[in-house]
Each structure stands twice: as structure tokens, then as C-alpha cells.
C-alpha atoms as a PDB file:
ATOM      1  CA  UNK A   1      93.770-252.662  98.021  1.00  0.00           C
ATOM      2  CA  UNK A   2      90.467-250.386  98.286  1.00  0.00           C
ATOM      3  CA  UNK A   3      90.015-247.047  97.836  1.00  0.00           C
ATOM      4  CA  UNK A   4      93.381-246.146  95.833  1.00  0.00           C
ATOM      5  CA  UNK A   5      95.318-246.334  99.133  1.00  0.00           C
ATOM      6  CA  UNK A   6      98.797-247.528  98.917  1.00  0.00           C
ATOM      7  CA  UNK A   7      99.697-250.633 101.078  1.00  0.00           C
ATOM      8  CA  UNK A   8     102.143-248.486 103.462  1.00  0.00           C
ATOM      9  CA  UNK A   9      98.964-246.013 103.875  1.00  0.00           C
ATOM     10  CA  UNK A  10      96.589-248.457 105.100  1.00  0.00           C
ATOM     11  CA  UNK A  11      99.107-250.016 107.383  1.00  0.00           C
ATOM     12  CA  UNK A  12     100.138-247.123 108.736  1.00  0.00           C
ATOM     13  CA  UNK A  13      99.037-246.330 112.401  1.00  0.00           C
ATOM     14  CA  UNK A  14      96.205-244.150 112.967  1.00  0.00           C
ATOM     15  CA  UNK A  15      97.994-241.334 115.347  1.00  0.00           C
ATOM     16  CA  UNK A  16     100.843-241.319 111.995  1.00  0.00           C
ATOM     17  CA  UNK A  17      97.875-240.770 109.634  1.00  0.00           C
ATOM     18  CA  UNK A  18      97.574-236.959 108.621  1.00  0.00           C
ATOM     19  CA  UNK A  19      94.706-235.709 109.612  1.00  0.00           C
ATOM     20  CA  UNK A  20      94.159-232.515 107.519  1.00  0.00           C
ATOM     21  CA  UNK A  21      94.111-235.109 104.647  1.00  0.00           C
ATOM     22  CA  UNK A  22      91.470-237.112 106.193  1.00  0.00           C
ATOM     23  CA  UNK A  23      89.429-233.642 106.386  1.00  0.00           C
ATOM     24  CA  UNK A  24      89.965-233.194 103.234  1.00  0.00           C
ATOM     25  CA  UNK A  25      88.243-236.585 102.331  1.00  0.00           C
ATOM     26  CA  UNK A  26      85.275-235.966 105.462  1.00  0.00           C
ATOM     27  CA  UNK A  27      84.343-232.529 103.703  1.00  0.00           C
ATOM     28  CA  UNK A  28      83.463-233.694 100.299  1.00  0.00           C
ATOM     29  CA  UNK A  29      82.960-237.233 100.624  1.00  0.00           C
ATOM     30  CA  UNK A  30      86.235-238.460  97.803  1.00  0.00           C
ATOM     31  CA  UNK A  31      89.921-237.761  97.362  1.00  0.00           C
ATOM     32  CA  UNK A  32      91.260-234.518  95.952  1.00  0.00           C
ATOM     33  CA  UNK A  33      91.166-235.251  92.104  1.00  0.00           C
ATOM     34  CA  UNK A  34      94.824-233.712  91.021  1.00  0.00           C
ATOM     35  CA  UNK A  35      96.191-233.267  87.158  1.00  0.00           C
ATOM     36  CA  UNK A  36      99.655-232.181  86.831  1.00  0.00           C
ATOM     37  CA  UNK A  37     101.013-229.894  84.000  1.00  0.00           C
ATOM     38  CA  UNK A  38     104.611-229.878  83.049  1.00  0.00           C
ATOM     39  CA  UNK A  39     107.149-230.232  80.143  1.00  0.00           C
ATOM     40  CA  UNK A  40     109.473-232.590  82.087  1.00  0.00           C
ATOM     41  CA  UNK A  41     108.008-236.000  82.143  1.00  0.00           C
ATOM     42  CA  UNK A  42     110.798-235.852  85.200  1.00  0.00           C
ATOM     43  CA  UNK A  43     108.972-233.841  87.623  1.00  0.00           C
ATOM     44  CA  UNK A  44     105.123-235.687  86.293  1.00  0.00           C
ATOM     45  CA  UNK A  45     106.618-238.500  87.589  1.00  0.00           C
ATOM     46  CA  UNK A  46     107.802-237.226  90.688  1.00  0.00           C
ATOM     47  CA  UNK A  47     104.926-235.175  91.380  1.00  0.00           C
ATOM     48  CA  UNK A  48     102.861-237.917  90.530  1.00  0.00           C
ATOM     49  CA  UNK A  49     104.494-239.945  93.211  1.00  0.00           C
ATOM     50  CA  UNK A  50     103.457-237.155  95.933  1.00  0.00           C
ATOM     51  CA  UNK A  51     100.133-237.374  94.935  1.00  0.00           C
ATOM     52  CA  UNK A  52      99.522-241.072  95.369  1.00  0.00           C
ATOM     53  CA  UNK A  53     101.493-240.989  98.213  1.00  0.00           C
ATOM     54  CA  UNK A  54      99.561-238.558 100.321  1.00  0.00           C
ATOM     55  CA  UNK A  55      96.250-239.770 101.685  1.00  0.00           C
ATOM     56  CA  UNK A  56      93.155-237.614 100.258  1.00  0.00           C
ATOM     57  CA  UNK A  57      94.621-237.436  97.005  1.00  0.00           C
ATOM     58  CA  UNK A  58      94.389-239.191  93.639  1.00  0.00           C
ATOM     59  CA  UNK A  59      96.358-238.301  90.173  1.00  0.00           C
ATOM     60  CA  UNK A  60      93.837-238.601  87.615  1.00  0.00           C
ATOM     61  CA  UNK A  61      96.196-236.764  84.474  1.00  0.00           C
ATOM     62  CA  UNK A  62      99.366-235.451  83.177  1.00  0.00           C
ATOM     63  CA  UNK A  63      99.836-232.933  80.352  1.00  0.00           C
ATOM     64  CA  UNK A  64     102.634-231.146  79.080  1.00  0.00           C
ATOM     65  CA  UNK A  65     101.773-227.793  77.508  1.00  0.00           C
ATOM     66  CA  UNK A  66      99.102-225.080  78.592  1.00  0.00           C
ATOM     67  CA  UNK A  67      97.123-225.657  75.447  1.00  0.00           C
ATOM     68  CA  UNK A  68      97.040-229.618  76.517  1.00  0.00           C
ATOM     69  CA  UNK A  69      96.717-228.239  80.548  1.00  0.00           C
ATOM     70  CA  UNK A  70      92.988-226.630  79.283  1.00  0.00           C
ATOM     71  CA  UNK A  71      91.854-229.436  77.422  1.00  0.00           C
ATOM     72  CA  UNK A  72      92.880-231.715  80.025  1.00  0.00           C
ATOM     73  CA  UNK A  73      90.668-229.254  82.741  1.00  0.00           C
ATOM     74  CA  UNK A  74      87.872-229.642  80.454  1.00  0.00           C
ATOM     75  CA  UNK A  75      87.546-233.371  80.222  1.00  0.00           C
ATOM     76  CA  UNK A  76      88.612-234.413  83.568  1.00  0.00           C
ATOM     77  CA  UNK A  77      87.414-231.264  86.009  1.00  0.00           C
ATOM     78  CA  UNK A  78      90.303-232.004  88.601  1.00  0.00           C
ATOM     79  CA  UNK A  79      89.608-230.104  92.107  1.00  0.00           C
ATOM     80  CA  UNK A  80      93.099-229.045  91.797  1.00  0.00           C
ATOM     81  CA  UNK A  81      95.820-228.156  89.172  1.00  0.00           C
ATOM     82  CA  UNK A  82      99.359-228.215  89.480  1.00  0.00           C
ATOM     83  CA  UNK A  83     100.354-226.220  86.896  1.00  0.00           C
ATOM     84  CA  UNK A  84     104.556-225.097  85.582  1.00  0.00           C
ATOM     85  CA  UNK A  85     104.714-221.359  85.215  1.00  0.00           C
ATOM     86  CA  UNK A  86     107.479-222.338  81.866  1.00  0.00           C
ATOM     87  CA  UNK A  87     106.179-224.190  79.162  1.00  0.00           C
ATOM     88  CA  UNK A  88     106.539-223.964  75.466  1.00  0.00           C
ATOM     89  CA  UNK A  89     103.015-222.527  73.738  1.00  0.00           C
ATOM     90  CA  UNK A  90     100.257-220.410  75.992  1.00  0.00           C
ATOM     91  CA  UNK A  91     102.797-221.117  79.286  1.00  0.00           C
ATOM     92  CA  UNK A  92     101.637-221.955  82.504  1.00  0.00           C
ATOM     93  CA  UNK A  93     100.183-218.524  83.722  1.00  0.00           C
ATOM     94  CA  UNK A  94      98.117-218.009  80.574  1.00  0.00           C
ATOM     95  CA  UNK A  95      96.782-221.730  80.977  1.00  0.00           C
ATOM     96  CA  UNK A  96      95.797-220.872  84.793  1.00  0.00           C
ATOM     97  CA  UNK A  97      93.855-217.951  83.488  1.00  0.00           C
ATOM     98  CA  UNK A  98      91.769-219.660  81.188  1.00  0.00           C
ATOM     99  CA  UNK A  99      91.253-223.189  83.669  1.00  0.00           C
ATOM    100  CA  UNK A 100      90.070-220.523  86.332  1.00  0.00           C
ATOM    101  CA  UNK A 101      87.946-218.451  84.009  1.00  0.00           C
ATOM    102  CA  UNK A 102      86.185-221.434  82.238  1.00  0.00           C
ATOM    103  CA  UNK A 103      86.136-223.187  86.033  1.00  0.00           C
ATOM    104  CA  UNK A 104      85.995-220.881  88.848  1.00  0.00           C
ATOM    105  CA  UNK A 105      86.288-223.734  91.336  1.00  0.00           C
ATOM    106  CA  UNK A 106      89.026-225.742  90.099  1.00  0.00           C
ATOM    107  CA  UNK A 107      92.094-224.716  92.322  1.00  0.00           C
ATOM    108  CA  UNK A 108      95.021-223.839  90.075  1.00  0.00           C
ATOM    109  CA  UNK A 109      98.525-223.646  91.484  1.00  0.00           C
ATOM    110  CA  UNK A 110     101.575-222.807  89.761  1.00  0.00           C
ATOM    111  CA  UNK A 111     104.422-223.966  90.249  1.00  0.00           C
ATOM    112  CA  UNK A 112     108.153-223.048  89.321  1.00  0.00           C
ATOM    113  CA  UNK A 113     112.022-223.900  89.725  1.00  0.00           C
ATOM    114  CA  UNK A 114     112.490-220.295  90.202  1.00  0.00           C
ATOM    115  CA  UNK A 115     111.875-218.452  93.380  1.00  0.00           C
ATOM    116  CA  UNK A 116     108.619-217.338  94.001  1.00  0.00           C
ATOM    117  CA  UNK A 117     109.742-213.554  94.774  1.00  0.00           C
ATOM    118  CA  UNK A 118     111.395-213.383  91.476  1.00  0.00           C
ATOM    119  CA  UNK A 119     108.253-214.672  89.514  1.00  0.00           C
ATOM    120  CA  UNK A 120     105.288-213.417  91.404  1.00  0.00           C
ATOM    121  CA  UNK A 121     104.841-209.982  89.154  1.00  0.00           C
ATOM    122  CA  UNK A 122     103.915-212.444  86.606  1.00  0.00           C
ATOM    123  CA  UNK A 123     101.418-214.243  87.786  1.00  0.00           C
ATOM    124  CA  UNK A 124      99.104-211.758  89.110  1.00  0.00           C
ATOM    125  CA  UNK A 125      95.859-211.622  87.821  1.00  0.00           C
ATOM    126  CA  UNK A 126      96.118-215.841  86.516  1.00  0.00           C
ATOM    127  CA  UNK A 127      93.581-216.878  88.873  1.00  0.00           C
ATOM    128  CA  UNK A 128      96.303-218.991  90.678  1.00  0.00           C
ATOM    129  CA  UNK A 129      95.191-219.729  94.176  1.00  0.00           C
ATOM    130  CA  UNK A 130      99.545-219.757  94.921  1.00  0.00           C
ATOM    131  CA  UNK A 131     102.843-219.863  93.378  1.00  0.00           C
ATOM    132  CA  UNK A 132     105.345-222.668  94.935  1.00  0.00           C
ATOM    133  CA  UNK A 133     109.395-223.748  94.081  1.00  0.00           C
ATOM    134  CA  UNK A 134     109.309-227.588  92.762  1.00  0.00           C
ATOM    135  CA  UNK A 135     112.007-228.031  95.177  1.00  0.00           C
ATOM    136  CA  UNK A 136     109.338-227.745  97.727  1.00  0.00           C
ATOM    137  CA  UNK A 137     106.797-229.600  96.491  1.00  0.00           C
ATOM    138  CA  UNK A 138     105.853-232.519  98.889  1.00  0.00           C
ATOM    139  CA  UNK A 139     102.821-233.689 100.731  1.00  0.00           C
ATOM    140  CA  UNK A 140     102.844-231.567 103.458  1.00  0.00           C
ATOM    141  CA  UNK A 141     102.685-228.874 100.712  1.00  0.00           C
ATOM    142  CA  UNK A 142      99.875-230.638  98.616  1.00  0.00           C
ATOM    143  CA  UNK A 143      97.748-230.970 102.156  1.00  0.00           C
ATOM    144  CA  UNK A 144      98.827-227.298 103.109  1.00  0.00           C
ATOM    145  CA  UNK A 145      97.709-225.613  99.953  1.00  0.00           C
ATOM    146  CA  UNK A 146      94.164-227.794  99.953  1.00  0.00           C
ATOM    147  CA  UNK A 147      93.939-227.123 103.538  1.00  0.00           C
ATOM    148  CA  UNK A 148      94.036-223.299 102.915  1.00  0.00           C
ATOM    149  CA  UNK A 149      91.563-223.915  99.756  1.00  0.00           C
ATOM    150  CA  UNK A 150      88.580-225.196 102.093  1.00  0.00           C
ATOM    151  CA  UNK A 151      89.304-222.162 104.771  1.00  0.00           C
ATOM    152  CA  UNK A 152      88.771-219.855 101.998  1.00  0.00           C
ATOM    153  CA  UNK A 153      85.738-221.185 100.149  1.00  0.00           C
END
């Protein structure tokens, strides 16, 4: 199968096709490069699943600890960054500040178990383009928060 597409993606019929992931593609010519950061090799997995599920997208890396998040930025330069607020070491928010400072156009989002109202005073000032629950964490999501990235570049 070509281009990284899943069999059920190809097969799919155009009008079912999402089409604010095949802007995504039109506007830069290549998927959405995505590297997802988190101490539970559970929710890698699963968010690794989204990823190569949703058209426009490719997982290109996994790490599980800030310190591993920034050297992982470094060496792969993903467009985006999914990024757990609760890790062990520098954390998640500290790791989004130093992704964002070092690359300014790599879109860092943070992500948490924890409602979003009840962390938000902590993240301000990471460089964090938004702050989402895992629980909601799905394609439409993934498309929604890239969508809003090209509006505001």
C-alpha cells in the first residue's frame, strides 16, 4: 500500500474521506509528521493507533520522559508533538518549553488525564499551542487541533 495509507483508508469512499485532513496534506505537500511523549507505553500505543489511522498523519516516534521528548524533537523535527503534562524527570510542560523555544514551529500539545480547567495554571507560558484530556483524544481531535494550527500561522 502507497503512501502510508491503511487499506480501510484507501478503500474508503471519497464523500467518507475527511477533508480537513486532505488540506492538511494539499498545504504542505506530506502528512503531518507526529511524535508522541508519554510514560505509559499504554496510551503510545493507543495514540499511535489514532495517528495512523487518520489520513494526513504519520507517527514517526515515541518517547517516554521530557528529557527523551527534546532529544527526540531534535533528531526527528515532527510538525507536531503530543506531549503528557506528568512524567517523571523535566515533566511534560518543562519539555514543551524547551521543544518550542529550540523550534518555534513545531506544534506542541499537551495532553493530560486530568481536566483541562484544573491543569491549565500550569501550563501557561510552555509554548503549548493547547491542553487536551486523553479521554478525548481521537482523530477528529488530531485534525481539529492541526486544523486550528494552519488558521493561525
Amino acid at each position: 500500500m502507497g503512501g502510508g495509507q491503511t487499506a480501510w483508508a484507501t478503500a474508503m469512499p471519497e464523500h467518507v474521506r475527511d477533508k480537513s485532513s486532505r488540506t492538511a496534506l494539499e498545504r504542505n505537500g506530506r502528512r503531518v509528521r507526529v511524535l508522541t511523549v508519554d510514560d505509559q507505553a499504554v496510551f503510545r500505543r493507543v495514540a499511535k493507533d489514532v495517528i495512523v489511522a487518520t489520513l494526513g498523519f504519520e507517527a514517526i516516534g515515541e518517547a517516554e520522559s521530557g528529557e527523551d521528548a527534546v532529544t527526540a524533537a531534535e533528531r526527528l523535527r515532527p510538525d507536531l508533538v503530543l506531549l503528557d503534562v506528568r512524567m517523571p524527570g523535566i515533566g511534560g510542560i518543562e519539555a514543551a518549553r524547551r521543544i518550542t523555544t529550540a523550534h518555534p514551529d513545531t506544534v506542541v500539545v499537551l495532553i493530560s488525564i486530568e481536566d483541562p480547567d484544573e491543569v491549565s495554571h500550569t501550563v501557561r507560558g510552555s509554548g503549548a499551542a493547547a491542553l487536551v484530556r486523553k479521554q478525548d483524544f481521537g482523530p477528529a481531535l488530531l485534525r481539529r487541533i492541526w486544523a486550528e494550527h494552519l488558521r493561525t500561522r
